[in-house]
C-alpha atoms as a PDB file:
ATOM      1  CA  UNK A   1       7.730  18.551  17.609  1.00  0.00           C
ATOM      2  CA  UNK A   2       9.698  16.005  19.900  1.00  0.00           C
ATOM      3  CA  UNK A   3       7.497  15.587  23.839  1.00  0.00           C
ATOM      4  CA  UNK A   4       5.010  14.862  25.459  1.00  0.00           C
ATOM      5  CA  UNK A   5       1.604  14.453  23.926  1.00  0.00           C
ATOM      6  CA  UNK A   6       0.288  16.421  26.763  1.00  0.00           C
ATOM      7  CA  UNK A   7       2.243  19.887  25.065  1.00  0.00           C
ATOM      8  CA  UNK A   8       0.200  19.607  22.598  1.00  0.00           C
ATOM      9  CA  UNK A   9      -2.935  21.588  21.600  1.00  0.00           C
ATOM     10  CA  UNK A  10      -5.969  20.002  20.733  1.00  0.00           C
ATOM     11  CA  UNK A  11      -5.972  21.244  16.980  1.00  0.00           C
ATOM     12  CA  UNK A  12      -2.681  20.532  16.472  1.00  0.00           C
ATOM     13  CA  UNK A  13      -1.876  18.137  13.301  1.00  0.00           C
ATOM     14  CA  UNK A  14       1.012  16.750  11.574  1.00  0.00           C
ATOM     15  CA  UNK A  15       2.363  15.176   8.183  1.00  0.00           C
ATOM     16  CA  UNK A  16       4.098  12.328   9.811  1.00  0.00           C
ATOM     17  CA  UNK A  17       4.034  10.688  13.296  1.00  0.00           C
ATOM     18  CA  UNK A  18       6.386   8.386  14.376  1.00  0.00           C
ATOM     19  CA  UNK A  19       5.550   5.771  17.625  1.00  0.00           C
ATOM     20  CA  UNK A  20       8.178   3.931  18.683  1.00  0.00           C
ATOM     21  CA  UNK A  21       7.138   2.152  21.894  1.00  0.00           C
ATOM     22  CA  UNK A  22       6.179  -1.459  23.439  1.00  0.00           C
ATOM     23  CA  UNK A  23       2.786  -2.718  23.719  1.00  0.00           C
ATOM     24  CA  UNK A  24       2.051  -1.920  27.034  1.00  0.00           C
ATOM     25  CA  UNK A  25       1.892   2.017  26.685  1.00  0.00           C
ATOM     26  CA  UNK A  26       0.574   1.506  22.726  1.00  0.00           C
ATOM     27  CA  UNK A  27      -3.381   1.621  22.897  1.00  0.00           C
ATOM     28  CA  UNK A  28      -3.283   4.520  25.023  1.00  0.00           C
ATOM     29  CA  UNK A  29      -0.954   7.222  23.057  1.00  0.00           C
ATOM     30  CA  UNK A  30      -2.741   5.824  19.849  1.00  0.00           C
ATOM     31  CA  UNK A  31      -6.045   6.789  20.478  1.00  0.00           C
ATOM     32  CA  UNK A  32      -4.401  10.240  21.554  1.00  0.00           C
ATOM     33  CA  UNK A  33      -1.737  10.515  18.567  1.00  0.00           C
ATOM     34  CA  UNK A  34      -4.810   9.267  16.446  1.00  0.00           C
ATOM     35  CA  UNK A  35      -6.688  12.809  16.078  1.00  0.00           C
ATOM     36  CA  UNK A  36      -3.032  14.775  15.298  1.00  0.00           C
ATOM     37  CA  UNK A  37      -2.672  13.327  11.928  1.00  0.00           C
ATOM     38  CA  UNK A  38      -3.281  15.389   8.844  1.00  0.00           C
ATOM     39  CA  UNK A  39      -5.781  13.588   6.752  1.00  0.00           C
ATOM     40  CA  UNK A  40      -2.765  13.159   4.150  1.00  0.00           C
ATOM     41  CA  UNK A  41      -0.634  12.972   6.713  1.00  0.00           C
ATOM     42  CA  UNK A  42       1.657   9.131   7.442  1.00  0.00           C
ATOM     43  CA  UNK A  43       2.040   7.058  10.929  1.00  0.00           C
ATOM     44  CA  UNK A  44       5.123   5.162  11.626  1.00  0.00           C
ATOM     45  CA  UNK A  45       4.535   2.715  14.356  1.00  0.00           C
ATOM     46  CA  UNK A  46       7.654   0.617  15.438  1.00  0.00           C
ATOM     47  CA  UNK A  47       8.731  -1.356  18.650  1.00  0.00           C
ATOM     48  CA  UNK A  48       6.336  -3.762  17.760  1.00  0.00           C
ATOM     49  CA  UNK A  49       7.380  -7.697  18.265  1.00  0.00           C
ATOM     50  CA  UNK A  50       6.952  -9.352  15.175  1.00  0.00           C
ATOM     51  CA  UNK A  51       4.721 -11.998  17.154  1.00  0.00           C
ATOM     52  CA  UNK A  52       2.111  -9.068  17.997  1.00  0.00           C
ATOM     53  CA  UNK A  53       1.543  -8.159  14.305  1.00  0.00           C
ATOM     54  CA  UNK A  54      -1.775 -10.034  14.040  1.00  0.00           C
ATOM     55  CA  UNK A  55      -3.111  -7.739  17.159  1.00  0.00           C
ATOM     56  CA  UNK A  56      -1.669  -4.456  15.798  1.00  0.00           C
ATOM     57  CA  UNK A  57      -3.054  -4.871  12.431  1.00  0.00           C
ATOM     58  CA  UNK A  58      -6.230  -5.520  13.667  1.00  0.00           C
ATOM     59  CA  UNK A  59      -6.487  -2.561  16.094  1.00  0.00           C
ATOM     60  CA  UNK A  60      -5.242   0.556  13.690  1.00  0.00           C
ATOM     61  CA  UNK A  61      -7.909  -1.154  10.786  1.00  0.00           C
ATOM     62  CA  UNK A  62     -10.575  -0.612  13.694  1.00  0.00           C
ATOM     63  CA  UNK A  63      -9.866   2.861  13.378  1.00  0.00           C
ATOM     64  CA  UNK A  64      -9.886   2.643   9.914  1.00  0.00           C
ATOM     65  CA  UNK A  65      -6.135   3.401   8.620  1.00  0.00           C
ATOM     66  CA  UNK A  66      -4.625   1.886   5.728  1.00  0.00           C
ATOM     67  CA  UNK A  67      -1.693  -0.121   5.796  1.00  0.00           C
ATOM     68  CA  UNK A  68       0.903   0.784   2.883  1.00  0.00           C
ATOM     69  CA  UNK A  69       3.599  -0.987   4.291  1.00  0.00           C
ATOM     70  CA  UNK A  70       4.893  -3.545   6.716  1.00  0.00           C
ATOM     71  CA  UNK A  71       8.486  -4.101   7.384  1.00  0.00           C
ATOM     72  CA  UNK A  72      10.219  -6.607   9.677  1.00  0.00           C
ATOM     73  CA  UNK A  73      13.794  -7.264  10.864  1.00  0.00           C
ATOM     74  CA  UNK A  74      15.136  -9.161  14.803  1.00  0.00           C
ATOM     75  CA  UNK A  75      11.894 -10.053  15.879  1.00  0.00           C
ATOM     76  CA  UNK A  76      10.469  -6.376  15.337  1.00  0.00           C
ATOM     77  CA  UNK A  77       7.901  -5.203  13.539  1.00  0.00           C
ATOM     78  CA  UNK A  78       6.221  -1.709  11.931  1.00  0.00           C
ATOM     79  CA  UNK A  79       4.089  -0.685   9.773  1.00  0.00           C
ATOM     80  CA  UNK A  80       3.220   2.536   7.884  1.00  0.00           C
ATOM     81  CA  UNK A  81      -0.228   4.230   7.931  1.00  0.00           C
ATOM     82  CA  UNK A  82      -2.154   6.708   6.305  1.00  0.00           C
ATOM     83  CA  UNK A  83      -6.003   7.517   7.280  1.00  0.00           C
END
């Protein structure tokens, strides 16, 4: 699926999610995106600057993901999740 969050039904879950956006739309489409994972299922979050890490990492633990990777390159930053 490529769109809108808002196409989406409620039950609807996926494998892998991938976020690419800046901070100031992040928190909101997170706690949305956050109840279409698959328990097994990954999250890619990028467009993250590399000096916001700190936050980031903080706010997906709160909602208790695990982080299996972090990768940074030009002052950007992502990290993989799984729940």
């Amino acid at each position: 699926f490529n769109g809108s969050i808002d196409a989406l039904e409620s039950n609807t879950l996926f494998d892998i999610i991938l976020l690419n956006m800046l901070p100031s739309n992040f928190r909101t489409l997170f706690e949305e995106i956050n109840g279409h994972l698959s328990k097994s299922g990954f999250l890619l979050l990028t467009g993250i600057l590399r000096a916001d890490r700190a936050l980031y990492r903080d706010y997906v633990l709160s909602y208790n993901y695990n982080i299996i990777r972090e990768e940074s390159l030009n002052g950007w930053h992502a990290f993989l999740l799984s729940l």
